[in-house]
PDB file of N, CA and C in Angstrom:
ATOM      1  N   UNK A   1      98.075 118.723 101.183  1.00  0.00           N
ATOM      2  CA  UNK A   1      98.371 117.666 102.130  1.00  0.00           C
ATOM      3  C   UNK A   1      98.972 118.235 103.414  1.00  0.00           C
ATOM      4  N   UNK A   2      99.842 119.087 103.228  1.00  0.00           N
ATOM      5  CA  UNK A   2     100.636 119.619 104.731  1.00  0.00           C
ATOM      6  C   UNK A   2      99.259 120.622 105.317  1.00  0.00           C
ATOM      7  N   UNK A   3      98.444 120.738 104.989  1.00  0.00           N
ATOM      8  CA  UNK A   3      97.260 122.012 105.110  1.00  0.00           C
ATOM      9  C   UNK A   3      96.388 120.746 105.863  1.00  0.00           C
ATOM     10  N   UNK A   4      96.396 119.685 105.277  1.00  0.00           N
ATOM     11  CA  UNK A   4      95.207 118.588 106.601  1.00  0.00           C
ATOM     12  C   UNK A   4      96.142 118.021 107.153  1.00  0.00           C
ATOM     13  N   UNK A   5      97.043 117.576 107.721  1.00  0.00           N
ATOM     14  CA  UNK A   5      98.004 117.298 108.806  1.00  0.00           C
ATOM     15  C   UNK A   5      98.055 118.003 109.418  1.00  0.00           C
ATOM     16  N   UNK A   6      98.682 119.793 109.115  1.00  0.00           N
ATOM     17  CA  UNK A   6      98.581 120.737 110.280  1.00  0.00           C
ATOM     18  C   UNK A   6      97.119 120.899 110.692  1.00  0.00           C
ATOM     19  N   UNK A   7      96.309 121.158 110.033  1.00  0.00           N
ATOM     20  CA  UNK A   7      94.464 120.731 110.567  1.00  0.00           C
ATOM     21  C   UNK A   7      94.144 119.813 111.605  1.00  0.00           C
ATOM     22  N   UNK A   8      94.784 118.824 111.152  1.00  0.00           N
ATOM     23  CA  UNK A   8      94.016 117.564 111.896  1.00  0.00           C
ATOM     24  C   UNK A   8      95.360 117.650 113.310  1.00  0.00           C
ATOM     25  N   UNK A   9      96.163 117.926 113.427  1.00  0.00           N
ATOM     26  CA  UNK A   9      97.563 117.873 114.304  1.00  0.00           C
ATOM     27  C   UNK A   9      96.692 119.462 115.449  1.00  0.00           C
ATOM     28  N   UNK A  10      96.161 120.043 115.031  1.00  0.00           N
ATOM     29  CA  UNK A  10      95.719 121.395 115.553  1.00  0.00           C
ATOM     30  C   UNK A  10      94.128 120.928 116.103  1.00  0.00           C
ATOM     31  N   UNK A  11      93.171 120.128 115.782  1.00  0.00           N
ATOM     32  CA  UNK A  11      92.292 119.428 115.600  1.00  0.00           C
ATOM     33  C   UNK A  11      92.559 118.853 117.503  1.00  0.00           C
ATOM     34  N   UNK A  12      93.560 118.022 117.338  1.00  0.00           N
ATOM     35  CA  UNK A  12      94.071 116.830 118.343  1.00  0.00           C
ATOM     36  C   UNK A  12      94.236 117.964 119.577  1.00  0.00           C
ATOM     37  N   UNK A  13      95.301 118.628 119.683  1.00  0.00           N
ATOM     38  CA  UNK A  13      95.693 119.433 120.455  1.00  0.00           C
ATOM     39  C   UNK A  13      94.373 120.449 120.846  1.00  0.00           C
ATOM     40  N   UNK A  14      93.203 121.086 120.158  1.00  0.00           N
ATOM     41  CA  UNK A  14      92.381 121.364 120.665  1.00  0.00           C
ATOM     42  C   UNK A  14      91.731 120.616 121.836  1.00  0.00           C
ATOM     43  N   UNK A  15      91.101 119.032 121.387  1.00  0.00           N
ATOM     44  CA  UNK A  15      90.539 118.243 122.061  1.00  0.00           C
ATOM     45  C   UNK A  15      91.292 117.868 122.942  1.00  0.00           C
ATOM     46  N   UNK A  16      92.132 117.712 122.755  1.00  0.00           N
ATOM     47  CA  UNK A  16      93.457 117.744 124.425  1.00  0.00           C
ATOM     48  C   UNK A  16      93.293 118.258 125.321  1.00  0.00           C
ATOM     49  N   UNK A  17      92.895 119.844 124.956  1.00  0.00           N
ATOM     50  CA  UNK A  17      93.222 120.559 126.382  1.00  0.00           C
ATOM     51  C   UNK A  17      91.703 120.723 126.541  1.00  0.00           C
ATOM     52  N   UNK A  18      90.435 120.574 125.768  1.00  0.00           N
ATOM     53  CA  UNK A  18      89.098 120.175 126.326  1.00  0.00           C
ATOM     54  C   UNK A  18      89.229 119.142 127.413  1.00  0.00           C
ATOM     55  N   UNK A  19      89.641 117.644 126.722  1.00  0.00           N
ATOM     56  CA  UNK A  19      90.141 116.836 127.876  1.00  0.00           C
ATOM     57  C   UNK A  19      90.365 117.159 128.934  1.00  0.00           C
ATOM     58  N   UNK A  20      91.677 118.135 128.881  1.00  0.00           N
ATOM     59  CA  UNK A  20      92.237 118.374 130.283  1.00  0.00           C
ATOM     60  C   UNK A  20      91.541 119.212 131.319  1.00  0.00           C
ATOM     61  N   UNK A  21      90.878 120.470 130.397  1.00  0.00           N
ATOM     62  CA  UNK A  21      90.092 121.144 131.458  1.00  0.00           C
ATOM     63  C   UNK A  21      88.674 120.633 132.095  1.00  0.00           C
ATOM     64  N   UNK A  22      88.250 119.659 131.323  1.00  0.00           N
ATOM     65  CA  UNK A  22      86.822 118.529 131.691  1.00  0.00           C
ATOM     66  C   UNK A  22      87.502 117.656 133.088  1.00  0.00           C
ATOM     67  N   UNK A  23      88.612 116.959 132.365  1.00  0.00           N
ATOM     68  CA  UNK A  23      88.899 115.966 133.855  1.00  0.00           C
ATOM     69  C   UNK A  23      90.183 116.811 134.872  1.00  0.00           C
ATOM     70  N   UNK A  24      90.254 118.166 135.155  1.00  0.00           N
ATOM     71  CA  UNK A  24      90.935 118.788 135.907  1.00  0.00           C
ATOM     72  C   UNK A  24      91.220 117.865 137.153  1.00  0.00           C
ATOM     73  N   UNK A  25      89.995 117.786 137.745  1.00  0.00           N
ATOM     74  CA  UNK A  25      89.702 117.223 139.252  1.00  0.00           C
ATOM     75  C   UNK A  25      89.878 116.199 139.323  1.00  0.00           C
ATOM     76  N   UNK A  26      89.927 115.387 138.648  1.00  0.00           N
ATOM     77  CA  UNK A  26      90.450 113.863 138.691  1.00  0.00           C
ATOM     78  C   UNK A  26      91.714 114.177 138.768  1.00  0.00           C
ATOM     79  N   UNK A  27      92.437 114.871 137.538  1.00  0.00           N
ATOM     80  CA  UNK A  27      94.117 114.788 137.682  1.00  0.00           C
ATOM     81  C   UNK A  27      94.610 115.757 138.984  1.00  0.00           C
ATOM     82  N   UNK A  28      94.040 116.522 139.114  1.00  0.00           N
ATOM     83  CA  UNK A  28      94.309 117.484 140.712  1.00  0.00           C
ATOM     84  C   UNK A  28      94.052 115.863 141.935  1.00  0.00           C
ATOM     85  N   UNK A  29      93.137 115.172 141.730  1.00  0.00           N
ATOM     86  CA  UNK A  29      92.966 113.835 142.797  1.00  0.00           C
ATOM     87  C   UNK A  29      94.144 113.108 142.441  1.00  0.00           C
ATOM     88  N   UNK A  30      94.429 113.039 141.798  1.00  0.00           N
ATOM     89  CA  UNK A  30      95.633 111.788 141.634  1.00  0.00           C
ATOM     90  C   UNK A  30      96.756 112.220 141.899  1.00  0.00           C
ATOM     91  N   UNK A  31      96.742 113.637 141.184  1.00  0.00           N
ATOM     92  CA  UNK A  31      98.358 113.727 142.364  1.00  0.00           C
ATOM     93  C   UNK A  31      98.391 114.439 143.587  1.00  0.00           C
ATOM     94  N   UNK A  32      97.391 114.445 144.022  1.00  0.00           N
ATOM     95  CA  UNK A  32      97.952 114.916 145.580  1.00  0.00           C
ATOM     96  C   UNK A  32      97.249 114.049 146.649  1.00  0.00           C
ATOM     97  N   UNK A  33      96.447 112.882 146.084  1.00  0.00           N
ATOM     98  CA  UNK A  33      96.644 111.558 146.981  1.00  0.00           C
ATOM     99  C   UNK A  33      95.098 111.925 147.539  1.00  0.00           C
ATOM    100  N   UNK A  34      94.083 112.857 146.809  1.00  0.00           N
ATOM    101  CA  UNK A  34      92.569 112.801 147.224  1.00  0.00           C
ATOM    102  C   UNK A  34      92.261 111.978 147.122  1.00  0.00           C
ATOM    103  N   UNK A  35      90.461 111.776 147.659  1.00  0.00           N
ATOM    104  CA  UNK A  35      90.064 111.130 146.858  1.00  0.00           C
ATOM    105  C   UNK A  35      89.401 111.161 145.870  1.00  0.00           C
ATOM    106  N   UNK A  36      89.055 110.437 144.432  1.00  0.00           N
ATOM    107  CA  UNK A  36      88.816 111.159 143.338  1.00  0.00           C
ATOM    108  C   UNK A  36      86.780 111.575 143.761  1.00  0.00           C
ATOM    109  N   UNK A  37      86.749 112.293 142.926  1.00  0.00           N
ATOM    110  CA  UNK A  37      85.222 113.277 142.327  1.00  0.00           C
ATOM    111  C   UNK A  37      84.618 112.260 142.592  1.00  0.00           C
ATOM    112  N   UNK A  38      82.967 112.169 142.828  1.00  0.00           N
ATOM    113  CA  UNK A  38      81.938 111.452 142.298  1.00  0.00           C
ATOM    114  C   UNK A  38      81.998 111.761 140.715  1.00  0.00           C
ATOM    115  N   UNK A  39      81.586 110.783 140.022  1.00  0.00           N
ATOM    116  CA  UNK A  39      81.593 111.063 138.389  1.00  0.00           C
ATOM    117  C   UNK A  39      79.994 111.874 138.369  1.00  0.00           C
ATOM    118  N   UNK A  40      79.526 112.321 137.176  1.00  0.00           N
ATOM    119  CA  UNK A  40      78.122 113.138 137.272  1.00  0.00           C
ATOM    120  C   UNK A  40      77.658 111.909 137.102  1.00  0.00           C
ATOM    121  N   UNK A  41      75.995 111.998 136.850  1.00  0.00           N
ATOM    122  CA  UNK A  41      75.013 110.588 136.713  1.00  0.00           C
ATOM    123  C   UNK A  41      74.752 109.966 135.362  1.00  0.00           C
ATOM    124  N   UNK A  42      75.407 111.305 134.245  1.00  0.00           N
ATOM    125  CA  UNK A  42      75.271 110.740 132.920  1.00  0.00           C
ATOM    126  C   UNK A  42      76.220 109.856 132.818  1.00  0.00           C
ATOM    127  N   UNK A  43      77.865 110.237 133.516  1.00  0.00           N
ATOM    128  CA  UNK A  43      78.878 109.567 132.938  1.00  0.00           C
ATOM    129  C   UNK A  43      78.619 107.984 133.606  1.00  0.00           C
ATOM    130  N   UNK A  44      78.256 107.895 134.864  1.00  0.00           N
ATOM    131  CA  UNK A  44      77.680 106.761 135.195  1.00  0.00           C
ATOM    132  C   UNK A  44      76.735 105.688 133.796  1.00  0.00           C
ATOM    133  N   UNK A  45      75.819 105.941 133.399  1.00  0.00           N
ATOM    134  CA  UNK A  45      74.871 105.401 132.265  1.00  0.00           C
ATOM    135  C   UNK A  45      75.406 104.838 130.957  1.00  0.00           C
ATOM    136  N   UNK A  46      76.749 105.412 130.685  1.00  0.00           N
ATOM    137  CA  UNK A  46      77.570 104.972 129.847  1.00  0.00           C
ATOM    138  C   UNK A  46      79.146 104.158 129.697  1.00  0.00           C
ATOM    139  N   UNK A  47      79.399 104.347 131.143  1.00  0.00           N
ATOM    140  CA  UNK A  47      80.367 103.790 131.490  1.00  0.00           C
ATOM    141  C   UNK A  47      80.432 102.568 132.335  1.00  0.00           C
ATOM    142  N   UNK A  48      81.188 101.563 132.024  1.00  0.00           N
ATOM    143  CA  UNK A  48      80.281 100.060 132.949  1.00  0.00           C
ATOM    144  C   UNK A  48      81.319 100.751 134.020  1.00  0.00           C
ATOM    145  N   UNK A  49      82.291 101.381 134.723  1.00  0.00           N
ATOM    146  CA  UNK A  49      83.128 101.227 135.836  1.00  0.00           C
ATOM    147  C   UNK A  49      82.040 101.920 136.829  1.00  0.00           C
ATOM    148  N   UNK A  50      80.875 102.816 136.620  1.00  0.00           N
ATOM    149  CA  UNK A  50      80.565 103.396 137.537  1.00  0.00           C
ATOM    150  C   UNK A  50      79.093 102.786 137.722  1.00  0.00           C
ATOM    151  N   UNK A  51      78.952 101.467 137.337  1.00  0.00           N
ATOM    152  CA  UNK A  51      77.724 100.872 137.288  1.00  0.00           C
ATOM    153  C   UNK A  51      77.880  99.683 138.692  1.00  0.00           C
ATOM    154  N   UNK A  52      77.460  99.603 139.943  1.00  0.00           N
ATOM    155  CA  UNK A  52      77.312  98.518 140.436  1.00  0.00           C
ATOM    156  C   UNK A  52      77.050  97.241 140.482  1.00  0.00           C
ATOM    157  N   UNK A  53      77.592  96.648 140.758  1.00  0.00           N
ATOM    158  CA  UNK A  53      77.039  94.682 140.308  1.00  0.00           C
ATOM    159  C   UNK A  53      76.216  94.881 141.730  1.00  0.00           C
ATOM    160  N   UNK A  54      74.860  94.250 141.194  1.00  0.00           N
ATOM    161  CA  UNK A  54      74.018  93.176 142.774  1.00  0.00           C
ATOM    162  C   UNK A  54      74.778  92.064 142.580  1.00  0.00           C
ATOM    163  N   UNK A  55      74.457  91.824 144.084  1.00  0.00           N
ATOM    164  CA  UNK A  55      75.113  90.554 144.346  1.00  0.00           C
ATOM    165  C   UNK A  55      74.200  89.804 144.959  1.00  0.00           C
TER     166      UNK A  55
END
């Protein structure tokens, strides 16, 4: 049991700093008042924020 907690606790913290080094440029935009990245065109296709409404 303490052998899959430290696993899965080591698991988390991997995908963390994937996270962090994927969205660098966003968090480098936010704190120094850029403006943020274009997102790529995949993340667009899956995400409704980068999808336009017609009007």
């Amino acid at each position: 049991m303490k052998n899959t907690i430290r696993t899965l606790i080591n698991c988390c913290f991997i995908m963390l700093g994937i996270f962090l080094i994927i969205h660098r440029r966003v968090f480098s935009a936010l704190i120094t008042g850029e403006p943020m990245p274009e997102p790529p065109e995949w993340h667009k296709k899956f995400l409704c924020c980068g999808k336009k409404e017609e009007t």
